[in-house]
N, C-alpha and C. Protein backbone atom coordinates (compact mmCIF):
# COMPACT_ATOMS: atom_id res chain seq x y z
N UNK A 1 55.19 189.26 87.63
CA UNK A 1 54.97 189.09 86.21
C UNK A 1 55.12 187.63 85.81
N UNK A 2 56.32 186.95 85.99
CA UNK A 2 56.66 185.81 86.05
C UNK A 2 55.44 184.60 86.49
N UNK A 3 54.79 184.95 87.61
CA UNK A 3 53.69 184.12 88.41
C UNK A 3 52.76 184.28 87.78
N UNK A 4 52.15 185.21 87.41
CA UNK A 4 51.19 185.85 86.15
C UNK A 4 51.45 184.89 84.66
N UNK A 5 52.23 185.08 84.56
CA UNK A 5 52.34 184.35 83.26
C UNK A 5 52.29 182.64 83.31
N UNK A 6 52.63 182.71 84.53
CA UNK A 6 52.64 180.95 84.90
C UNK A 6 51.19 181.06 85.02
N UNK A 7 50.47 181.10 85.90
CA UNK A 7 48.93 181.03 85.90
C UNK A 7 48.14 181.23 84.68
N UNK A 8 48.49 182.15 83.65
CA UNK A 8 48.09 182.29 82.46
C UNK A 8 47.81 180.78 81.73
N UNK A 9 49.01 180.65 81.88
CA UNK A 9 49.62 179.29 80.60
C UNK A 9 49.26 177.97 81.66
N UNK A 10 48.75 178.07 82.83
CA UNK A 10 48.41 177.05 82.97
C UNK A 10 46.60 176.89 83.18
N UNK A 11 46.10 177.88 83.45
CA UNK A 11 45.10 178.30 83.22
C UNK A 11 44.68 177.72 81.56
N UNK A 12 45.40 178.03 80.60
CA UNK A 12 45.01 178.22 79.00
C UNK A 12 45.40 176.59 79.14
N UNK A 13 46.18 175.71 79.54
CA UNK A 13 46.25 174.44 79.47
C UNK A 13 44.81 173.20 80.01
N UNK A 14 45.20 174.32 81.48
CA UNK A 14 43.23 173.19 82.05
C UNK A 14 42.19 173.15 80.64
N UNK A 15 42.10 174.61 80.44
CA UNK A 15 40.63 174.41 79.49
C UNK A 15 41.12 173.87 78.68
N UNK A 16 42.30 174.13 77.79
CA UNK A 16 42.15 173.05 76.60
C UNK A 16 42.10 171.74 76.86
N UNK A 17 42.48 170.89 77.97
CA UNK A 17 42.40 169.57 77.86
C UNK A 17 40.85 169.50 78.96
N UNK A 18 40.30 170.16 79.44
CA UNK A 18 38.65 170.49 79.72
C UNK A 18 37.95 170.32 78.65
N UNK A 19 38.35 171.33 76.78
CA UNK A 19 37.93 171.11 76.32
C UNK A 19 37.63 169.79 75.12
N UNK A 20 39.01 169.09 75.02
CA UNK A 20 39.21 168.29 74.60
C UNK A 20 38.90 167.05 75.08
N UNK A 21 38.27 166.85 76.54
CA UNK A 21 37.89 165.88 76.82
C UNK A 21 36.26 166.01 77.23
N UNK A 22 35.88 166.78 76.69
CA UNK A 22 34.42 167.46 76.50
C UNK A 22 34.48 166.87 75.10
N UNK A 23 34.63 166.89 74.27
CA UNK A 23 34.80 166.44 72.78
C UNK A 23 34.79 165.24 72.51
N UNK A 24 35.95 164.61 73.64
CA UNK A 24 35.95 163.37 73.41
C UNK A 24 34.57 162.29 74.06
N UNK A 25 34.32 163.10 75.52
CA UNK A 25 32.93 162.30 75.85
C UNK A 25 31.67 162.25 74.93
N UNK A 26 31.78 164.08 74.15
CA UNK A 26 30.58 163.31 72.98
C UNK A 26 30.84 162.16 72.22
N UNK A 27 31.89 162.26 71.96
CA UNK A 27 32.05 160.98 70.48
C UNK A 27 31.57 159.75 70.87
N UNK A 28 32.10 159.93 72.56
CA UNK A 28 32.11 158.43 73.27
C UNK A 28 30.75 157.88 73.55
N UNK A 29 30.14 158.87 73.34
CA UNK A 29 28.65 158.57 73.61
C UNK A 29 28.18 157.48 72.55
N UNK A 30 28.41 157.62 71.07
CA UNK A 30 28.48 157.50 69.94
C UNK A 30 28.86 155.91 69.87
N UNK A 31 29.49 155.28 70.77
CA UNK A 31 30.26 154.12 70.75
C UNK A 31 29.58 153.05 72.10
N UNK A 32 27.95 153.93 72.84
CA UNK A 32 28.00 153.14 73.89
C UNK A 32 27.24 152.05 73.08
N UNK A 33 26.70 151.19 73.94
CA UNK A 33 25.33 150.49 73.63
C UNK A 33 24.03 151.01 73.39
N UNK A 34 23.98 152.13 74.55
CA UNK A 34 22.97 152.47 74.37
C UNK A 34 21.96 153.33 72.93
N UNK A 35 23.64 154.24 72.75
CA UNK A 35 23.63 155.03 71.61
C UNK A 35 23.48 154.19 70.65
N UNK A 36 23.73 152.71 70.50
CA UNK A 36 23.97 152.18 69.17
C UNK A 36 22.60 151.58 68.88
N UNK A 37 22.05 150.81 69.95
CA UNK A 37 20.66 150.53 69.63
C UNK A 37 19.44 151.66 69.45
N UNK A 38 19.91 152.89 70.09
CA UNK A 38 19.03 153.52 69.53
C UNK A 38 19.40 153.97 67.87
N UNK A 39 20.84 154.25 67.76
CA UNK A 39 20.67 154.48 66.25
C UNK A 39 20.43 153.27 65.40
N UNK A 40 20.08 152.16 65.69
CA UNK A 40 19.64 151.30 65.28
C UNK A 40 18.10 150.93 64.92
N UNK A 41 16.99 151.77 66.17
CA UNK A 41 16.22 151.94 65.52
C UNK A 41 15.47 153.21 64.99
N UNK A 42 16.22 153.82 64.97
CA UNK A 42 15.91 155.19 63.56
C UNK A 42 16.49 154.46 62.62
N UNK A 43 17.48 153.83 62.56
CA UNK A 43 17.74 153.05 60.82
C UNK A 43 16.53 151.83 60.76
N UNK A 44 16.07 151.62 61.44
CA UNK A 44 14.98 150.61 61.24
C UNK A 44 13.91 150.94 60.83
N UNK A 45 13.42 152.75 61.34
CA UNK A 45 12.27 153.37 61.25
C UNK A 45 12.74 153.60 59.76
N UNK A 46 13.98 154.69 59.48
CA UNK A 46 14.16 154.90 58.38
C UNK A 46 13.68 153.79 57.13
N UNK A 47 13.93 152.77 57.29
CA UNK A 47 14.23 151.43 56.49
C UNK A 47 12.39 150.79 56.42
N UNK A 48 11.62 151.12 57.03
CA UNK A 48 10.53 150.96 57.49
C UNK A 48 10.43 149.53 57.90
N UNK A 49 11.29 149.21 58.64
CA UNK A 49 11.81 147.85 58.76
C UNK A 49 11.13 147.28 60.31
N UNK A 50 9.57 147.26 60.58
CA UNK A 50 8.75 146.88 61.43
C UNK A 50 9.56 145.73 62.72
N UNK A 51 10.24 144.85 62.06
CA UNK A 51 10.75 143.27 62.95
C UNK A 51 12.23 143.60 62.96
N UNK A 52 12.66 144.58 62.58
CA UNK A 52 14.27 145.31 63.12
C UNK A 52 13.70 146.35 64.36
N UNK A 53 12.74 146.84 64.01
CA UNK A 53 12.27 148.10 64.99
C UNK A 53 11.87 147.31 66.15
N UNK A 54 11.31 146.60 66.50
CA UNK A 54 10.57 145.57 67.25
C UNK A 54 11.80 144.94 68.22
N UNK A 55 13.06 144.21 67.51
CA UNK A 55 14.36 143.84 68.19
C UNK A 55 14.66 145.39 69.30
N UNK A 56 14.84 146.75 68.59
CA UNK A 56 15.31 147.79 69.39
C UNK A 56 14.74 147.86 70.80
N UNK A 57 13.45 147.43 71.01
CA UNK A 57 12.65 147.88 71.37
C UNK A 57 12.42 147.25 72.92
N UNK A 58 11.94 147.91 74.39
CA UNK A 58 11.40 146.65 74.93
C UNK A 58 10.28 146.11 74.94
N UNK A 59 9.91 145.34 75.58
CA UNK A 59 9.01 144.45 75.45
C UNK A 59 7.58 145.21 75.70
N UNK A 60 7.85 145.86 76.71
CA UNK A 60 6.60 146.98 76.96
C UNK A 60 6.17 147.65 75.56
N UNK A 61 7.47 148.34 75.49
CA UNK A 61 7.19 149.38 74.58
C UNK A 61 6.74 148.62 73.10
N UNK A 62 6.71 147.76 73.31
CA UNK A 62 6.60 146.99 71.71
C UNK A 62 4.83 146.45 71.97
N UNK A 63 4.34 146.62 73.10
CA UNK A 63 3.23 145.81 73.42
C UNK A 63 2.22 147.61 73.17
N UNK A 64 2.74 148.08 73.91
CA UNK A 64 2.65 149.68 73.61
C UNK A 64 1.90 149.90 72.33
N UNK A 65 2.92 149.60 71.17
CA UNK A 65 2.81 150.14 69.69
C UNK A 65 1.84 148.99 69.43
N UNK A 66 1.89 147.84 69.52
CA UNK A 66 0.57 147.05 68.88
C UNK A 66 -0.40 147.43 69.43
N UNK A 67 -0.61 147.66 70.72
CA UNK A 67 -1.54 147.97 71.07
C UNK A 67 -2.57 149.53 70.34
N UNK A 68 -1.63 150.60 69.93
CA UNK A 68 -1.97 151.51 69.59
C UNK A 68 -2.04 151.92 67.85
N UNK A 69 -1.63 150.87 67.38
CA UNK A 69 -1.50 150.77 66.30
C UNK A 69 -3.06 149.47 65.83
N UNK A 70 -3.18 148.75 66.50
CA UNK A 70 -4.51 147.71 66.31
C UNK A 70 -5.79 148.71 66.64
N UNK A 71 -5.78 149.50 67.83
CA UNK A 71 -6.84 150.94 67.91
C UNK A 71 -7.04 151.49 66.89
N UNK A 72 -6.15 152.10 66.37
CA UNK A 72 -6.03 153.23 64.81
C UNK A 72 -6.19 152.21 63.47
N UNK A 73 -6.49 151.15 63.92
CA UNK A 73 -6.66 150.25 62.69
C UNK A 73 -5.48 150.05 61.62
N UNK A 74 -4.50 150.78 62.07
CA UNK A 74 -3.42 150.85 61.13
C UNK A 74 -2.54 149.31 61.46
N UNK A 75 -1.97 148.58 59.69
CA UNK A 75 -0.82 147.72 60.05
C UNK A 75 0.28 147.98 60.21
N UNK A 76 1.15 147.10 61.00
CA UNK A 76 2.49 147.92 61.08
C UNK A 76 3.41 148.67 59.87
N UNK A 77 3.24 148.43 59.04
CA UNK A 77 3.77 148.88 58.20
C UNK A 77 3.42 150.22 58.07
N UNK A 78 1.97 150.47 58.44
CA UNK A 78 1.48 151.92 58.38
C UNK A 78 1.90 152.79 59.41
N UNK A 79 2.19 152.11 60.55
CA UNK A 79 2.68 152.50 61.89
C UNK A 79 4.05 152.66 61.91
N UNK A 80 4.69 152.25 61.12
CA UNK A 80 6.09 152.70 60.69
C UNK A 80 6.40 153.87 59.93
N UNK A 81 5.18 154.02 58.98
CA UNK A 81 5.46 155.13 58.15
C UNK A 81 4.89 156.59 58.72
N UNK A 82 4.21 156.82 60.45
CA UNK A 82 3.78 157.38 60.91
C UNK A 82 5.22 157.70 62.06
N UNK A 83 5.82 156.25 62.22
CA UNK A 83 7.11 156.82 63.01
C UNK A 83 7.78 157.63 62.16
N UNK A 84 8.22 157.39 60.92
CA UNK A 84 9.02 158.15 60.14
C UNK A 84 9.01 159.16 59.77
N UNK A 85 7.64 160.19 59.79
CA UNK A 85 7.22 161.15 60.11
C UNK A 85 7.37 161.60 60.70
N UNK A 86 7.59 161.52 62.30
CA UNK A 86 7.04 161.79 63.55
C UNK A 86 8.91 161.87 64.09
N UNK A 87 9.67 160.97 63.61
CA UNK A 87 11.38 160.88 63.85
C UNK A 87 11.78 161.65 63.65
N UNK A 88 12.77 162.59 64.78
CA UNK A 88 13.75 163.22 64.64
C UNK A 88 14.81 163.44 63.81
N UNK A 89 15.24 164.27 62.89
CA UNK A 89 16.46 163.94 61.98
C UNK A 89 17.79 164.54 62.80
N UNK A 90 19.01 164.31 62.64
CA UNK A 90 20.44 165.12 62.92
C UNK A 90 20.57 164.79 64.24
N UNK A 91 20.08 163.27 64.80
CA UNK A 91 20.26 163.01 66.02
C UNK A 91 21.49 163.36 66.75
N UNK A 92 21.54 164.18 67.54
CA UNK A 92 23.21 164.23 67.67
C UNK A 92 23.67 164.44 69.78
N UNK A 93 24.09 163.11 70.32
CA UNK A 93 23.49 163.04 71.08
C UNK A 93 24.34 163.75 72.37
N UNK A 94 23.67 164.06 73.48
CA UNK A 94 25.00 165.09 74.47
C UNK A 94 24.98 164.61 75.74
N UNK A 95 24.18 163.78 76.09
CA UNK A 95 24.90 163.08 77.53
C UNK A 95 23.82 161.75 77.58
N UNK A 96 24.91 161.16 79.06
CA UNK A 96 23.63 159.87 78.78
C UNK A 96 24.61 159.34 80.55
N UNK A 97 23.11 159.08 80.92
CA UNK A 97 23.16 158.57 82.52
C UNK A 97 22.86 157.32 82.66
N UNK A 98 23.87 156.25 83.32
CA UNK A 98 23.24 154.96 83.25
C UNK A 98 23.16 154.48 84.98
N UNK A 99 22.40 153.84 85.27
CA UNK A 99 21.94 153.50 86.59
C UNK A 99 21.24 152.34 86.60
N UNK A 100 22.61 151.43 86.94
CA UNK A 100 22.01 149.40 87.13
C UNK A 100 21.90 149.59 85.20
N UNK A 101 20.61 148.80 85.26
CA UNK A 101 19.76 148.39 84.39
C UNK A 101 18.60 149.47 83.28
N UNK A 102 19.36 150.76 83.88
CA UNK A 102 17.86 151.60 83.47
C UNK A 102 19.62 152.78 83.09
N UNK A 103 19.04 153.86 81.53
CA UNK A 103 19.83 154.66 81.34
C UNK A 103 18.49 155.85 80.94
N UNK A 104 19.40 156.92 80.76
CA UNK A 104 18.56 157.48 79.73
C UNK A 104 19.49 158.62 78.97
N UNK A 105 19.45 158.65 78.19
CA UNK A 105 20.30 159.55 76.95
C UNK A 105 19.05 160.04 76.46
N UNK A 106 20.24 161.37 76.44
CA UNK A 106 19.91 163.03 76.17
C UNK A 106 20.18 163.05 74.44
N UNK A 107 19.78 163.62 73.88
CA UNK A 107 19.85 164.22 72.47
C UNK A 107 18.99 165.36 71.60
N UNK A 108 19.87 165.98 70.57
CA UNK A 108 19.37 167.01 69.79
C UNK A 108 18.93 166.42 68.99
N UNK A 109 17.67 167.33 68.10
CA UNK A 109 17.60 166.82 66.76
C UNK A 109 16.69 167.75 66.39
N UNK A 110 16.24 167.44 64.80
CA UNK A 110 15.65 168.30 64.12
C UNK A 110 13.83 167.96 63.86
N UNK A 111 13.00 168.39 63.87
CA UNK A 111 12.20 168.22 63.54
C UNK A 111 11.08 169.21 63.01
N UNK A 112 10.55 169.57 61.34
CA UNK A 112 10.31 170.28 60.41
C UNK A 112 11.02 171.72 60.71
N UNK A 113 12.72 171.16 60.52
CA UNK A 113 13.75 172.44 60.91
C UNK A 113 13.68 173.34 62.25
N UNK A 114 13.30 172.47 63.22
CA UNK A 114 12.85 173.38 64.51
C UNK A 114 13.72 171.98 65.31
N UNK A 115 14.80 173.20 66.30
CA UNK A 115 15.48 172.38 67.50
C UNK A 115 14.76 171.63 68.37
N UNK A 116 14.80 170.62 68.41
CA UNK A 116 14.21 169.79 69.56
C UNK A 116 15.31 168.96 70.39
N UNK A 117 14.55 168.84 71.73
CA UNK A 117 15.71 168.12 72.87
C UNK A 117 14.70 166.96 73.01
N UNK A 118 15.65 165.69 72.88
CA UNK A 118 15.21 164.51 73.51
C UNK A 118 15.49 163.90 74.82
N UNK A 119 14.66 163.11 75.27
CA UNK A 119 15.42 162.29 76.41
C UNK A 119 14.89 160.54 76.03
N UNK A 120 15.42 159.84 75.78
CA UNK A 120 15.22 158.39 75.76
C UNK A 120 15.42 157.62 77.20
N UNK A 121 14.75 157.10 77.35
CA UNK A 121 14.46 155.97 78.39
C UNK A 121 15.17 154.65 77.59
N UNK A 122 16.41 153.69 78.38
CA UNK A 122 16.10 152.78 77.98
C UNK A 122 16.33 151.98 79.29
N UNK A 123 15.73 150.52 78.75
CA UNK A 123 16.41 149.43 79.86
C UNK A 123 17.15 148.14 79.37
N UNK A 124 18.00 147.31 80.43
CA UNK A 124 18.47 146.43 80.15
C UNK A 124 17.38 145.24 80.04
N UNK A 125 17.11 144.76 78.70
CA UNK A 125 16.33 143.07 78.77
C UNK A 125 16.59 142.50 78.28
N UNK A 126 17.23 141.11 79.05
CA UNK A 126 17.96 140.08 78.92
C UNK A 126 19.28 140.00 78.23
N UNK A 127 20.19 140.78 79.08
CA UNK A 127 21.31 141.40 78.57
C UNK A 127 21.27 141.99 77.24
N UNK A 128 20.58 143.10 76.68
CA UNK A 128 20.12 143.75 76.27
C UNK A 128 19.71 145.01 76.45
N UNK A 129 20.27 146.08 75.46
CA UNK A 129 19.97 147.43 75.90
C UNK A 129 18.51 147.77 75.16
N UNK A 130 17.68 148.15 75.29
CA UNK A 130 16.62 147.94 74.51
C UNK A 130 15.89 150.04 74.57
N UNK A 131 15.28 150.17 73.53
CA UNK A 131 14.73 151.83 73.80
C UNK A 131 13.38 151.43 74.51
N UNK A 132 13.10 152.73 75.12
CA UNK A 132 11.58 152.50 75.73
C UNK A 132 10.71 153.57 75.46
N UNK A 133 10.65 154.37 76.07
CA UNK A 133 9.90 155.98 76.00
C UNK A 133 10.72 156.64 75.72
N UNK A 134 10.49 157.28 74.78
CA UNK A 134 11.13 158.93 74.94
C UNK A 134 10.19 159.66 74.74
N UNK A 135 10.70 160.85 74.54
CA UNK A 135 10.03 162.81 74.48
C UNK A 135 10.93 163.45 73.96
N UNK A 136 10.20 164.16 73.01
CA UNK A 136 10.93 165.56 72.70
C UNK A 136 10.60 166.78 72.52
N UNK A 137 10.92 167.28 72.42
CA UNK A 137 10.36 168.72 72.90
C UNK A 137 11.12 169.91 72.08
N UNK A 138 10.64 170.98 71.79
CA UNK A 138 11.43 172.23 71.31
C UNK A 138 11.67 173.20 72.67
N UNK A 139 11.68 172.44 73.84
CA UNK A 139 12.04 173.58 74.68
C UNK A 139 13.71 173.03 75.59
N UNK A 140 14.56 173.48 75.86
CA UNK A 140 15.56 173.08 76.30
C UNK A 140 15.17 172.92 77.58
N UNK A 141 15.43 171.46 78.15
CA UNK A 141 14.81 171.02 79.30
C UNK A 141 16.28 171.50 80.32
């Protein structure tokens, strides 16, 4: 009975500090670099703020959007207001893998009230965390 009850209570101890440090790695996510430049440019998209969005960004991916944005005849400004549309709301993010120079973070979010899973690509340029590609999807990858 005695041994039983010890295994109980130590059993009920693992998970709580399992769970509590499950809790704490989300937040921590919240505090990397990576996380911050990307919430940096959803506040840029939000803000329709074209030459803040452009800083987030790398260099590819920024050659990317002019490029596809000069096709559609649209100016950036219009191409901003098509990201803002198109942006995820309730970003809320749940893991993130970094390797050298290259990461990619995982995240939830909302889009016209339907769950979607992201994955962001980013890379390091010129000591710099910068976003690149992402995807999202309503299917849990």
């Amino acid at each position: 009975m005695r041994t039983a009850l010890r295994s109980i209570l130590a059993l009920c101890l693992l998970l709580g500090f399992s769970l509590a440090a499950g809790a704490a790695d989300k937040k921590d996510l919240e505090s990397t670099p990576q996380a911050k430049v990307y919430r940096a440019s959803l506040k840029a998209i939000a803000d329709g703020d074209y030459a803040a969005y452009t800083k987030c960004m790398t260099s590819e991916a920024v050659k990317e959007i002019e490029k596809q944005t000069k096709e559609m005849g649209k100016t950036p400004k219009d191409g901003m207001e098509m990201l803002k549309m198109m942006a995820a709301t309730d970003v809320k993010f749940t893991d993130l893998k970094v390797d050298g120079k290259k990461a990619v973070l995982s995240a939830t979010g909302k889009q016209d009230k339907e769950v979607m899973y992201g994955s962001i690509d980013l890379l390091e340029e010129n000591g710099q965390w910068k976003v690149g590609k992402q995807s999202w999807t309503n299917k849990k990858g």
